[in-house]
ModelCIF file with pLDDT and N, C-alpha, C, O atoms, coordinates in Angstrom:
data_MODEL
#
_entry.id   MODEL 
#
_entity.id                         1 
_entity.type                       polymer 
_entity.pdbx_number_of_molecules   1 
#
_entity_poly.entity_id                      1 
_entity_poly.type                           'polypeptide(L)' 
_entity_poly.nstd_linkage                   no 
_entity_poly.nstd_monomer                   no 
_entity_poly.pdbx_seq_one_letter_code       
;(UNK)(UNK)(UNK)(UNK)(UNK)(UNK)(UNK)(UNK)(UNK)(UNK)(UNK)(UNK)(UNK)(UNK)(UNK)(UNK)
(UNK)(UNK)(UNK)(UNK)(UNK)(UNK)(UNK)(UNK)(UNK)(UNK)(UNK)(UNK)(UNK)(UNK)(UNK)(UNK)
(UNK)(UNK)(UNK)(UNK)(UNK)(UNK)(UNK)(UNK)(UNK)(UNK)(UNK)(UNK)(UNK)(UNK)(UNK)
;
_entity_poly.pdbx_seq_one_letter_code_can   XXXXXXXXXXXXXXXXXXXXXXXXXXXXXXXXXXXXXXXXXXXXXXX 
_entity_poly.pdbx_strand_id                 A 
#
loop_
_entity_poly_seq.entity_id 
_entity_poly_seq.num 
_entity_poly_seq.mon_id 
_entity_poly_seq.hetero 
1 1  UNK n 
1 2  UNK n 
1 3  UNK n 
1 4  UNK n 
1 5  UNK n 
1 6  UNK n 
1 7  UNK n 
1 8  UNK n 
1 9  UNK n 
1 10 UNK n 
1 11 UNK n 
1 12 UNK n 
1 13 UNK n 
1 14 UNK n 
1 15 UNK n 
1 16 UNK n 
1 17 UNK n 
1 18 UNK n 
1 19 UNK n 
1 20 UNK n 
1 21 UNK n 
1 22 UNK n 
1 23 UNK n 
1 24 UNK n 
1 25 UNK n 
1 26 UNK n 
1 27 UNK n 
1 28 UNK n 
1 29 UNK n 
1 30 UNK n 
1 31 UNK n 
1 32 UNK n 
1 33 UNK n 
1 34 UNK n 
1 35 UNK n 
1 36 UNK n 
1 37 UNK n 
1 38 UNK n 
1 39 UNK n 
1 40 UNK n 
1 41 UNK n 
1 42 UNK n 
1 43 UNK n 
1 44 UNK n 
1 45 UNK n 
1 46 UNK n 
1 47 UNK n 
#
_struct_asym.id          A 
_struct_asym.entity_id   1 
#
loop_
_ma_qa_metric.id 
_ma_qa_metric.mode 
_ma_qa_metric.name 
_ma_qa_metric.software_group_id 
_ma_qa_metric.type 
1 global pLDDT . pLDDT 
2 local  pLDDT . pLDDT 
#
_ma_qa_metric_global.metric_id      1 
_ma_qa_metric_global.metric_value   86.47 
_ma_qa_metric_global.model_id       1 
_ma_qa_metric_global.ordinal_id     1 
#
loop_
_ma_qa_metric_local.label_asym_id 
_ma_qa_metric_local.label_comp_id 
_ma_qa_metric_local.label_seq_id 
_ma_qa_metric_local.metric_id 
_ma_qa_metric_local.metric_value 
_ma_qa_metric_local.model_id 
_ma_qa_metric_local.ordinal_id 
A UNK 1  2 70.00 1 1  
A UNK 2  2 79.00 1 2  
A UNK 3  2 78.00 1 3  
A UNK 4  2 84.00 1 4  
A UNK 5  2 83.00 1 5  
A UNK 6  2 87.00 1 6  
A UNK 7  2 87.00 1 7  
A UNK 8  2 89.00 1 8  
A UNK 9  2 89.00 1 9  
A UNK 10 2 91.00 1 10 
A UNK 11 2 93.00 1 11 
A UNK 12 2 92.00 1 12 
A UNK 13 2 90.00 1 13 
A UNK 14 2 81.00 1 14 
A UNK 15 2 83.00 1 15 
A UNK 16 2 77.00 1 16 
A UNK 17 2 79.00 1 17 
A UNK 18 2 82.00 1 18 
A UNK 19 2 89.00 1 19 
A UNK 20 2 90.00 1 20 
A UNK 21 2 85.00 1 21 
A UNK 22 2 92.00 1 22 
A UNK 23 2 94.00 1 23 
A UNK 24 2 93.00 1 24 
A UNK 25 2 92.00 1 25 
A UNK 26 2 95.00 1 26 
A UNK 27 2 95.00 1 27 
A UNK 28 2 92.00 1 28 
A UNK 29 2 93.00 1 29 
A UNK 30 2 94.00 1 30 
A UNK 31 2 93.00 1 31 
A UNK 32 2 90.00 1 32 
A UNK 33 2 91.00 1 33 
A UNK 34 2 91.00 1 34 
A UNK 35 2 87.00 1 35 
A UNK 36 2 85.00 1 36 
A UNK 37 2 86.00 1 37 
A UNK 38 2 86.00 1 38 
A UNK 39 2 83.00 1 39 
A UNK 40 2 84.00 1 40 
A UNK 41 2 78.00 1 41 
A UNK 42 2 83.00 1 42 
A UNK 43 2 80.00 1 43 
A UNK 44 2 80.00 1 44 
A UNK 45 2 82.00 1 45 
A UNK 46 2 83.00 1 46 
A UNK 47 2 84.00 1 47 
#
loop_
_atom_site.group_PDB 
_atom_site.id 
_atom_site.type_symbol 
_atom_site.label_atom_id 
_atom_site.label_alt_id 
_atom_site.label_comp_id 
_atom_site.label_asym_id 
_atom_site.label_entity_id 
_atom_site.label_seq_id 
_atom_site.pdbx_PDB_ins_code 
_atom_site.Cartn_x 
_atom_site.Cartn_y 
_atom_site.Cartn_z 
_atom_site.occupancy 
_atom_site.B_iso_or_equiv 
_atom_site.pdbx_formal_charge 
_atom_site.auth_seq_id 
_atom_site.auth_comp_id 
_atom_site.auth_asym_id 
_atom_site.auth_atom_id 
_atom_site.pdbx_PDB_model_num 
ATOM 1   N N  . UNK A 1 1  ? -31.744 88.942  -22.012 1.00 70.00 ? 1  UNK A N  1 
ATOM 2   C CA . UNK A 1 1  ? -33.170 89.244  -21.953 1.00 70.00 ? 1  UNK A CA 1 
ATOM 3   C C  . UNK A 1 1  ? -33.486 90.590  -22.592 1.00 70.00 ? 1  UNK A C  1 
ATOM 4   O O  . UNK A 1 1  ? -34.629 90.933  -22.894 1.00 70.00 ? 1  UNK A O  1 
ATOM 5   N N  . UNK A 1 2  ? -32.102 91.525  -22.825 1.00 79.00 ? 2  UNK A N  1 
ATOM 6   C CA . UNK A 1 2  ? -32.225 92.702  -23.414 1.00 79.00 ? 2  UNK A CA 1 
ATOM 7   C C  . UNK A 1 2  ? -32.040 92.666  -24.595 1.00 79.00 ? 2  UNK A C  1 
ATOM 8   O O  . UNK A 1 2  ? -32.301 93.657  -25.276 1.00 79.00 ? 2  UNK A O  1 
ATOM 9   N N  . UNK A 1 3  ? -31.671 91.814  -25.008 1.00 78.00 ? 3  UNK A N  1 
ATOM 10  C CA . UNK A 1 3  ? -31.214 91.607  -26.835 1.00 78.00 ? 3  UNK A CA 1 
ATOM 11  C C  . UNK A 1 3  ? -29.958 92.148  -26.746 1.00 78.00 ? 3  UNK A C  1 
ATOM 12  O O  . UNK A 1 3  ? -29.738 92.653  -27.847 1.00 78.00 ? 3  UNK A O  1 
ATOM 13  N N  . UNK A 1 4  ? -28.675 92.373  -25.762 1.00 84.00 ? 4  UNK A N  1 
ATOM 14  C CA . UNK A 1 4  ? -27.906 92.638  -25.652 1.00 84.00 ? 4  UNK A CA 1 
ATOM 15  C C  . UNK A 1 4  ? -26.833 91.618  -24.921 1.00 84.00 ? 4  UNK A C  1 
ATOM 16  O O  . UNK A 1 4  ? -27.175 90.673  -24.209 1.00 84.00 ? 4  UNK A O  1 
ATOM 17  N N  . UNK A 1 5  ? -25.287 92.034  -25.271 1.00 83.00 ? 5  UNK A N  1 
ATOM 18  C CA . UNK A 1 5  ? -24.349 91.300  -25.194 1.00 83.00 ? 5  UNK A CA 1 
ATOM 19  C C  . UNK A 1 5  ? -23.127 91.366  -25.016 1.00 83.00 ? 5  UNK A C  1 
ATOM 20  O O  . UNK A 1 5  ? -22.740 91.820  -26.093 1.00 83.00 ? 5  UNK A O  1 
ATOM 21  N N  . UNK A 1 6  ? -22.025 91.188  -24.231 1.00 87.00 ? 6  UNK A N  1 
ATOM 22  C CA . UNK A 1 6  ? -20.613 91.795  -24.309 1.00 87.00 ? 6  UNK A CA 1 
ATOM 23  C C  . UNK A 1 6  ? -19.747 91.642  -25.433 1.00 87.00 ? 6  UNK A C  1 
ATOM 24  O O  . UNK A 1 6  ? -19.851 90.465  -25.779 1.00 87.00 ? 6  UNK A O  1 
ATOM 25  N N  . UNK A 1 7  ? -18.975 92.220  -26.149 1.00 87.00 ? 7  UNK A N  1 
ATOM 26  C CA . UNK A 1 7  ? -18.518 92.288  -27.401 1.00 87.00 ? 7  UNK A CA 1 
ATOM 27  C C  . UNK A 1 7  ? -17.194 92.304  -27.126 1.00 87.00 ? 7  UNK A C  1 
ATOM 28  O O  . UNK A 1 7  ? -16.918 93.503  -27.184 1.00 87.00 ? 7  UNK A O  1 
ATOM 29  N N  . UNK A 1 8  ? -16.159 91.685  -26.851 1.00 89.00 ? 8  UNK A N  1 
ATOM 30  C CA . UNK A 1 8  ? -14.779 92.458  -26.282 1.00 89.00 ? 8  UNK A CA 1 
ATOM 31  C C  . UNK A 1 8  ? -14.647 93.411  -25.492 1.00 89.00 ? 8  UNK A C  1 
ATOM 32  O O  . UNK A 1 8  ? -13.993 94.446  -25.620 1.00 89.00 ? 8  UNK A O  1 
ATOM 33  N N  . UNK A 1 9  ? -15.531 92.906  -24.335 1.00 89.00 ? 9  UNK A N  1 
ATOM 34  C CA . UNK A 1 9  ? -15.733 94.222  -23.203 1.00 89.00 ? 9  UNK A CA 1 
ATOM 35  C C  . UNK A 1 9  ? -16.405 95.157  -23.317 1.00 89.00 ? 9  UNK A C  1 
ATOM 36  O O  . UNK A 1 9  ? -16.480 96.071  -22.496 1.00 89.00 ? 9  UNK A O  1 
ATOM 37  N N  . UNK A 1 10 ? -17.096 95.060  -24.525 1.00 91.00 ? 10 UNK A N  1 
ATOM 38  C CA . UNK A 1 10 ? -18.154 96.577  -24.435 1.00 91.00 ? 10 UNK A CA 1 
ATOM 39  C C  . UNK A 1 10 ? -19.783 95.889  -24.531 1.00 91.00 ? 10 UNK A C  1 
ATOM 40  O O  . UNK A 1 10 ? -19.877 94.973  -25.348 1.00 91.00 ? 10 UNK A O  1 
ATOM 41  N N  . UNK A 1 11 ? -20.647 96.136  -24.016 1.00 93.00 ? 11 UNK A N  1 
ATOM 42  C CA . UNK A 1 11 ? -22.171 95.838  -23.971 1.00 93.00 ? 11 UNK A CA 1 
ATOM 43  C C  . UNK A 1 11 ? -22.886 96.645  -24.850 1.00 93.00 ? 11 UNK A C  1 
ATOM 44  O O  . UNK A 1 11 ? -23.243 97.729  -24.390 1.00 93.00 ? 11 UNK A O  1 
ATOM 45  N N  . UNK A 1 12 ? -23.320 96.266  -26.535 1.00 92.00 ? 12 UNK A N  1 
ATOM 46  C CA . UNK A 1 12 ? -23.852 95.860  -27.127 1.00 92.00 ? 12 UNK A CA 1 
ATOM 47  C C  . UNK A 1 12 ? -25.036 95.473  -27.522 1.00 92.00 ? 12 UNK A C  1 
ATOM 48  O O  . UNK A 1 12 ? -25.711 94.947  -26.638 1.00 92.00 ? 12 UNK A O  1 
ATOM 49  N N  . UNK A 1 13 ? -25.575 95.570  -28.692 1.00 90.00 ? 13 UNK A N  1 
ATOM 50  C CA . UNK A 1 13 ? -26.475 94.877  -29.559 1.00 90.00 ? 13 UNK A CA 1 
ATOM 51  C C  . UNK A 1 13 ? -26.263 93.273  -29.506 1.00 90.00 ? 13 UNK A C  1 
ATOM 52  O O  . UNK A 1 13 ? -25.170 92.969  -29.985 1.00 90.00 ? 13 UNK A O  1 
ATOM 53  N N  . UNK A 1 14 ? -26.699 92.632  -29.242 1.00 81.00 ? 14 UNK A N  1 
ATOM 54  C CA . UNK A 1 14 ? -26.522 91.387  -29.791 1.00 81.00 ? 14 UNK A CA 1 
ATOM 55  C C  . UNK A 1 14 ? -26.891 91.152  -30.995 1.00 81.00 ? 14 UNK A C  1 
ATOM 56  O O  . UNK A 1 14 ? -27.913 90.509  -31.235 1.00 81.00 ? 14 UNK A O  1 
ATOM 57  N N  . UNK A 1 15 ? -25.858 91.800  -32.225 1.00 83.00 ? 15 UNK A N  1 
ATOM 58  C CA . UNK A 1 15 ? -25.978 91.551  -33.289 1.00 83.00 ? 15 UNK A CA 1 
ATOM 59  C C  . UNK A 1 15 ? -24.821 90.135  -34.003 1.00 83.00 ? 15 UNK A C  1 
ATOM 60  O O  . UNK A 1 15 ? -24.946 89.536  -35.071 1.00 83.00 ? 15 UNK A O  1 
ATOM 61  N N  . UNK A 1 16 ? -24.040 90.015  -33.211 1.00 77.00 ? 16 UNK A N  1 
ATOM 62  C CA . UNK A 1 16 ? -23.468 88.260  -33.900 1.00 77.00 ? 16 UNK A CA 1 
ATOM 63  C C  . UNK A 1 16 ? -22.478 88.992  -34.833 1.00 77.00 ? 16 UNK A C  1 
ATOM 64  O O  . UNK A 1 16 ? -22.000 90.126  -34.860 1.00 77.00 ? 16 UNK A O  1 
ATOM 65  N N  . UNK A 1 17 ? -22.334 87.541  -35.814 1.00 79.00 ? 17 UNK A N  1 
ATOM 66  C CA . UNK A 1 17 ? -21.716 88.235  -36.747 1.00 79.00 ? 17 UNK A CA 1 
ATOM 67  C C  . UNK A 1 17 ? -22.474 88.689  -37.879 1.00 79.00 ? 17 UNK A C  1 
ATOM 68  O O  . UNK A 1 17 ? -21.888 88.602  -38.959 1.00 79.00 ? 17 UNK A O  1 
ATOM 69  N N  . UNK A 1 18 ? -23.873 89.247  -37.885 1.00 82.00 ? 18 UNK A N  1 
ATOM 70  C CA . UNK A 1 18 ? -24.262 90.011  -38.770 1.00 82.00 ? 18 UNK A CA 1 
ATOM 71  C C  . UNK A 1 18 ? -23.736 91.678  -38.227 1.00 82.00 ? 18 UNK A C  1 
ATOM 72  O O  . UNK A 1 18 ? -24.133 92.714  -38.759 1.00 82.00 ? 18 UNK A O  1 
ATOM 73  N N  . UNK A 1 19 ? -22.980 91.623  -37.317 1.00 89.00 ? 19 UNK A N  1 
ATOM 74  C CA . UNK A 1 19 ? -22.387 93.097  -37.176 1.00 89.00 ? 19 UNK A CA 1 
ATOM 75  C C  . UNK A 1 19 ? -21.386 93.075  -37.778 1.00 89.00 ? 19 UNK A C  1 
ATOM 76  O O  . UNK A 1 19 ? -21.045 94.052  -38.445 1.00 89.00 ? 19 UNK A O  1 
ATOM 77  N N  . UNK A 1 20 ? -20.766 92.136  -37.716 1.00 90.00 ? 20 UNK A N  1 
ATOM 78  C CA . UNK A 1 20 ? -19.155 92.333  -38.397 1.00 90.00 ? 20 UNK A CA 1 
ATOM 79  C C  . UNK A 1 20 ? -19.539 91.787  -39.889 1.00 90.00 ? 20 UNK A C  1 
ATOM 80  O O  . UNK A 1 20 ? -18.672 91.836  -40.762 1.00 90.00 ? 20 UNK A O  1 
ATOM 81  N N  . UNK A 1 21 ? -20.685 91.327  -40.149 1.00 85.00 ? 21 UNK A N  1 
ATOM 82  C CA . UNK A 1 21 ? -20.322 91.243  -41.585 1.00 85.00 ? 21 UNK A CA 1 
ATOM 83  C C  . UNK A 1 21 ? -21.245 92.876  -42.627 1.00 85.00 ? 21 UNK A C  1 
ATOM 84  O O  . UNK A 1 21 ? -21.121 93.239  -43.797 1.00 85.00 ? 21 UNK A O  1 
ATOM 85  N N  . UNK A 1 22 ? -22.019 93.385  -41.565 1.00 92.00 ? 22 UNK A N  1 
ATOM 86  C CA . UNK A 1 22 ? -22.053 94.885  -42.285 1.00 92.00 ? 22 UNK A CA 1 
ATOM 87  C C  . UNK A 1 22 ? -21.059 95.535  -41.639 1.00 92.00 ? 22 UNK A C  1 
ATOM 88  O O  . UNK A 1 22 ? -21.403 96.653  -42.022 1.00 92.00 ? 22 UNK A O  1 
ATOM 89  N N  . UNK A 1 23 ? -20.116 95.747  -40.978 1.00 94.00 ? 23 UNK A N  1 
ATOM 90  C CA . UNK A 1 23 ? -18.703 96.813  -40.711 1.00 94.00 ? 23 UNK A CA 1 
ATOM 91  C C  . UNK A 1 23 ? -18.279 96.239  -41.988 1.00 94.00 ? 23 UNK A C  1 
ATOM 92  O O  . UNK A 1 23 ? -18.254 97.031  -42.930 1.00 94.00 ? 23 UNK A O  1 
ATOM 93  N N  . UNK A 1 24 ? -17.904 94.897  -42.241 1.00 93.00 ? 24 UNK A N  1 
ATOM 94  C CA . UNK A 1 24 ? -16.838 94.280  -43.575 1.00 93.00 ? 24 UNK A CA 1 
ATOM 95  C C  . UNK A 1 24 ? -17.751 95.410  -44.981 1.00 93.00 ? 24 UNK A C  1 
ATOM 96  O O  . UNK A 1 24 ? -17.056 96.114  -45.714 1.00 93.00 ? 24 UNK A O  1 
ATOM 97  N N  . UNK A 1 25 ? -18.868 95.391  -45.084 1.00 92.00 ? 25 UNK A N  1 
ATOM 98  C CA . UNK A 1 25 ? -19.430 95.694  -45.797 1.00 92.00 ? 25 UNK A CA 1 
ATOM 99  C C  . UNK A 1 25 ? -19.246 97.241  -46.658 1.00 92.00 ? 25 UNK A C  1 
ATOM 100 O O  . UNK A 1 25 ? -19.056 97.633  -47.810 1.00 92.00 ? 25 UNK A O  1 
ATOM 101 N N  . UNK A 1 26 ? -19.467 97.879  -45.096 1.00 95.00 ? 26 UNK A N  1 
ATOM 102 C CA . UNK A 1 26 ? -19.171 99.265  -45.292 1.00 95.00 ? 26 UNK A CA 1 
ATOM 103 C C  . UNK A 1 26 ? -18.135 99.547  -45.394 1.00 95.00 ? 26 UNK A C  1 
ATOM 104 O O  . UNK A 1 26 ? -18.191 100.685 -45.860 1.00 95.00 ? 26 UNK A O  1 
ATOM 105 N N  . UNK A 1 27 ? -16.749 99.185  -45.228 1.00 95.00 ? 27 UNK A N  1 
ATOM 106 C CA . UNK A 1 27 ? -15.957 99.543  -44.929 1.00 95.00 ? 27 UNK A CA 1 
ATOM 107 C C  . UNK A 1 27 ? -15.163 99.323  -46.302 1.00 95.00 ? 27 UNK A C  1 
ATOM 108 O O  . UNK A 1 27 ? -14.300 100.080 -46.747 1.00 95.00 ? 27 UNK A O  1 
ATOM 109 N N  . UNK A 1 28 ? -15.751 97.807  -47.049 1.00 92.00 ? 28 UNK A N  1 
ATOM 110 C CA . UNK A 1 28 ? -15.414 97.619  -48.488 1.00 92.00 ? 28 UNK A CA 1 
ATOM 111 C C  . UNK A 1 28 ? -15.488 98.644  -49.241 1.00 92.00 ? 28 UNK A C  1 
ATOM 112 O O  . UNK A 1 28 ? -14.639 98.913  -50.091 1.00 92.00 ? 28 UNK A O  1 
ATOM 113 N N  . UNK A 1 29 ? -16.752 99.482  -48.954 1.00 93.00 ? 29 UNK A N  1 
ATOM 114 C CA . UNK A 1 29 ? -17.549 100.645 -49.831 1.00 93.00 ? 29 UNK A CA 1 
ATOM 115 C C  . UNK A 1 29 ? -16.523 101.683 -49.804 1.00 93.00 ? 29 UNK A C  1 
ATOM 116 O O  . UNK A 1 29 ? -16.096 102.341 -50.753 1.00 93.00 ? 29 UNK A O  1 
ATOM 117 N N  . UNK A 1 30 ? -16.207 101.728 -48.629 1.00 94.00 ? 30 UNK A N  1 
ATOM 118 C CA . UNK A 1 30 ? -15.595 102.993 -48.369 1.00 94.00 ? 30 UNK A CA 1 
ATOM 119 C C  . UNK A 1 30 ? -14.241 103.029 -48.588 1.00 94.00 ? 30 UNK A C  1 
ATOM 120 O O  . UNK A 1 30 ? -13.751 104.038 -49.095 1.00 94.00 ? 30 UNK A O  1 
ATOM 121 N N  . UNK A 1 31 ? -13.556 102.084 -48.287 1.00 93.00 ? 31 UNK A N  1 
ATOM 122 C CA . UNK A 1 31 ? -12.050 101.426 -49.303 1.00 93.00 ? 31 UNK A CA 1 
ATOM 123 C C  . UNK A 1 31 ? -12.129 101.866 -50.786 1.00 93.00 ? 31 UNK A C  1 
ATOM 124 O O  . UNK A 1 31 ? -11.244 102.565 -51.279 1.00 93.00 ? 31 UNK A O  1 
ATOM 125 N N  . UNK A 1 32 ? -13.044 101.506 -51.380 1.00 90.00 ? 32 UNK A N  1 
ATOM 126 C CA . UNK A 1 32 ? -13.263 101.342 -52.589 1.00 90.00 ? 32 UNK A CA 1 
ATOM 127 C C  . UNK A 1 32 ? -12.905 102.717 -53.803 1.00 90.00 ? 32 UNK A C  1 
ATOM 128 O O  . UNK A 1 32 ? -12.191 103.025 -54.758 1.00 90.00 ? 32 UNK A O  1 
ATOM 129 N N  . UNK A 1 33 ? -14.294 103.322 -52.671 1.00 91.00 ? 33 UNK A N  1 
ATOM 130 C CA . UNK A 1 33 ? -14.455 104.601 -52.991 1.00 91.00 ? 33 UNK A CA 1 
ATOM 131 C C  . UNK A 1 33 ? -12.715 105.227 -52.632 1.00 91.00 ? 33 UNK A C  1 
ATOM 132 O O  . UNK A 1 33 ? -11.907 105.153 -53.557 1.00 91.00 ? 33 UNK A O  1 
ATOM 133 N N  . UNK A 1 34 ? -12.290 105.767 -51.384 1.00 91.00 ? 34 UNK A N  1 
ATOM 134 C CA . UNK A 1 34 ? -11.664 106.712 -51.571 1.00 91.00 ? 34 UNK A CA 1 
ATOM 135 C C  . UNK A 1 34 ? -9.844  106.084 -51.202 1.00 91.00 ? 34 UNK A C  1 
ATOM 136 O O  . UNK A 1 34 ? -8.908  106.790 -50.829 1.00 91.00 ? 34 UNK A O  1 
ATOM 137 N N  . UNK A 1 35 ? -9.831  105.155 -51.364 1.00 87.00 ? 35 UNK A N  1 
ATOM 138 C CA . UNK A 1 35 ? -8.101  104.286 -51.291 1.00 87.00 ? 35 UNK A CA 1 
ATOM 139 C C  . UNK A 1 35 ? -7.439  105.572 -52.206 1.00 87.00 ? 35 UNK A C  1 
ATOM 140 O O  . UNK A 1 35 ? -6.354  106.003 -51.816 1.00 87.00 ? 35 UNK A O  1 
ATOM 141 N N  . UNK A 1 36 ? -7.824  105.956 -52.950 1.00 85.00 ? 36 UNK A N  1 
ATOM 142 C CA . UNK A 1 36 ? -7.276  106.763 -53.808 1.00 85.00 ? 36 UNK A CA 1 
ATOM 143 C C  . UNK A 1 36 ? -7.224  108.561 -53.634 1.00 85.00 ? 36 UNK A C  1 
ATOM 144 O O  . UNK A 1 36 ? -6.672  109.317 -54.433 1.00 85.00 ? 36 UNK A O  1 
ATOM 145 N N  . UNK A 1 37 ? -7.817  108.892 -52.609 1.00 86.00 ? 37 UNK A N  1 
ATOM 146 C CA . UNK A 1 37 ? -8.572  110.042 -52.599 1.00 86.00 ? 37 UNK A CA 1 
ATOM 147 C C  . UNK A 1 37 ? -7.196  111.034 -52.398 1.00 86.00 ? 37 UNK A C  1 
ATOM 148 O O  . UNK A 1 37 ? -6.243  110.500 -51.832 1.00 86.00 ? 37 UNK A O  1 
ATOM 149 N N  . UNK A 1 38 ? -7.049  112.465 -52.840 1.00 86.00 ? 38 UNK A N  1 
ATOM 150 C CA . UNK A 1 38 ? -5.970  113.221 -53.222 1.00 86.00 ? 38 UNK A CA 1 
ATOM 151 C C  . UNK A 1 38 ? -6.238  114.298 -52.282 1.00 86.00 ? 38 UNK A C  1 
ATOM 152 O O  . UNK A 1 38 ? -7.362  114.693 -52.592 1.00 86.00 ? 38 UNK A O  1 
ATOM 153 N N  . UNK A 1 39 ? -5.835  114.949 -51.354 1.00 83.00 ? 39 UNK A N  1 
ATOM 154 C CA . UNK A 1 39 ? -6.201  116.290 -50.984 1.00 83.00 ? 39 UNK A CA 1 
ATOM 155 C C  . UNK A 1 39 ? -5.585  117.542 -50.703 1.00 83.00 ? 39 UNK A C  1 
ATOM 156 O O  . UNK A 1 39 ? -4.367  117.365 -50.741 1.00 83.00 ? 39 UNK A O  1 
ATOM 157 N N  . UNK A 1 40 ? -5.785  118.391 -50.513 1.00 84.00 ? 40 UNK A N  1 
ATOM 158 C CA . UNK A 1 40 ? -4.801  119.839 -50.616 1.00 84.00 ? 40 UNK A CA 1 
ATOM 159 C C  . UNK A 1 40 ? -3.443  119.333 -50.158 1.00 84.00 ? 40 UNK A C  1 
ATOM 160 O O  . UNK A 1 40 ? -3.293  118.535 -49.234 1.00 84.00 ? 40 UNK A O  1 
ATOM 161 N N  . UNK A 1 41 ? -2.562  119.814 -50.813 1.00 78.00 ? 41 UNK A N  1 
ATOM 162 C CA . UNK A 1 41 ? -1.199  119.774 -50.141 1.00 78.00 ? 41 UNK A CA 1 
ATOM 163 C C  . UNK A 1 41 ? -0.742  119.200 -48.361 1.00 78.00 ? 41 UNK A C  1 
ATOM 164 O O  . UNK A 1 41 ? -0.157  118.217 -47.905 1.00 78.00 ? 41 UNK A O  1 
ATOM 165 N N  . UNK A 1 42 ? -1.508  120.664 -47.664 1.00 83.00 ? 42 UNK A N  1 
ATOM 166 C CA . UNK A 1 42 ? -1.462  120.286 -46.353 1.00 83.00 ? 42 UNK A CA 1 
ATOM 167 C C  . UNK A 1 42 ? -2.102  119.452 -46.118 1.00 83.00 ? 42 UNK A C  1 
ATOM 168 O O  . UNK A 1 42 ? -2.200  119.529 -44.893 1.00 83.00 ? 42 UNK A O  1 
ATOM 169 N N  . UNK A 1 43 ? -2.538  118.813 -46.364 1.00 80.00 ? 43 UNK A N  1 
ATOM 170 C CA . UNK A 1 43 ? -3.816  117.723 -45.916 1.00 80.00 ? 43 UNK A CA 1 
ATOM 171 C C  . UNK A 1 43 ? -3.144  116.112 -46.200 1.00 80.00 ? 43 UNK A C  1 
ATOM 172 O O  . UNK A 1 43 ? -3.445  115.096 -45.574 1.00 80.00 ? 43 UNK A O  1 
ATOM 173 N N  . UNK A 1 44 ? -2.192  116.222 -47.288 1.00 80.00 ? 44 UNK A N  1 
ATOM 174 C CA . UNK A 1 44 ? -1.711  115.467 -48.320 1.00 80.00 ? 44 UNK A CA 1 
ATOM 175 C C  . UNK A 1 44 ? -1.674  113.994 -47.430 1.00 80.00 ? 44 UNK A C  1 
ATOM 176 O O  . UNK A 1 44 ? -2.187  112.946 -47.824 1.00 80.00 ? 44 UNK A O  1 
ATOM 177 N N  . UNK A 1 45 ? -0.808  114.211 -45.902 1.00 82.00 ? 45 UNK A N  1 
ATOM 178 C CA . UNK A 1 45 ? -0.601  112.516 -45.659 1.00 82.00 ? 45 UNK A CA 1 
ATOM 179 C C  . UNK A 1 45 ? -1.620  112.304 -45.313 1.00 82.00 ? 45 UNK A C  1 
ATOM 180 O O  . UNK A 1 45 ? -1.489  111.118 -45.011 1.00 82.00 ? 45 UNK A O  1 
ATOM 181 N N  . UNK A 1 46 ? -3.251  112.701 -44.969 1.00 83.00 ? 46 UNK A N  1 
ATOM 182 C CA . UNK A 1 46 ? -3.978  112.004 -44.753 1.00 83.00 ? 46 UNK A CA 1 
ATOM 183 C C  . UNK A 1 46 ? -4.642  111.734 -45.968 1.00 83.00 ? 46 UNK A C  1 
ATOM 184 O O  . UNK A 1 46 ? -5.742  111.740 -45.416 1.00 83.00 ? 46 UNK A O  1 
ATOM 185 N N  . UNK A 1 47 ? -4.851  111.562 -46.837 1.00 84.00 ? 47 UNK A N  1 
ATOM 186 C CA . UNK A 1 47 ? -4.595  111.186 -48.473 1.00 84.00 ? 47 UNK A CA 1 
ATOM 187 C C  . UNK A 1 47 ? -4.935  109.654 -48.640 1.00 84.00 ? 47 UNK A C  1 
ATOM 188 O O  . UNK A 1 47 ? -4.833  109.116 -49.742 1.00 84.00 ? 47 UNK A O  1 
#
């Protein structure tokens, strides 16, 4: 009645799978962008 919903135990949006298909979305973007990304030495294994 709230537009809400349990999600794997957590209470939620009842967004369906139009939630998981914008996480897939963003997450493509963001793969995309930095799979490659280089950073200072110390920083290096999170790279």
């Amino acid at each position: 009645s709230l537009g809400q919903g349990l999600q794997f135990g957590v209470m939620t949006l009842q967004m369906s799978v139009f939630g998981g298909v914008l996480a897939g979305l963003y997450t493509s973007w963001v793969h995309n962008r930095f799979y490659k990304l280089k950073l200072p030495e110390i920083l290096a294994f999170f790279g």
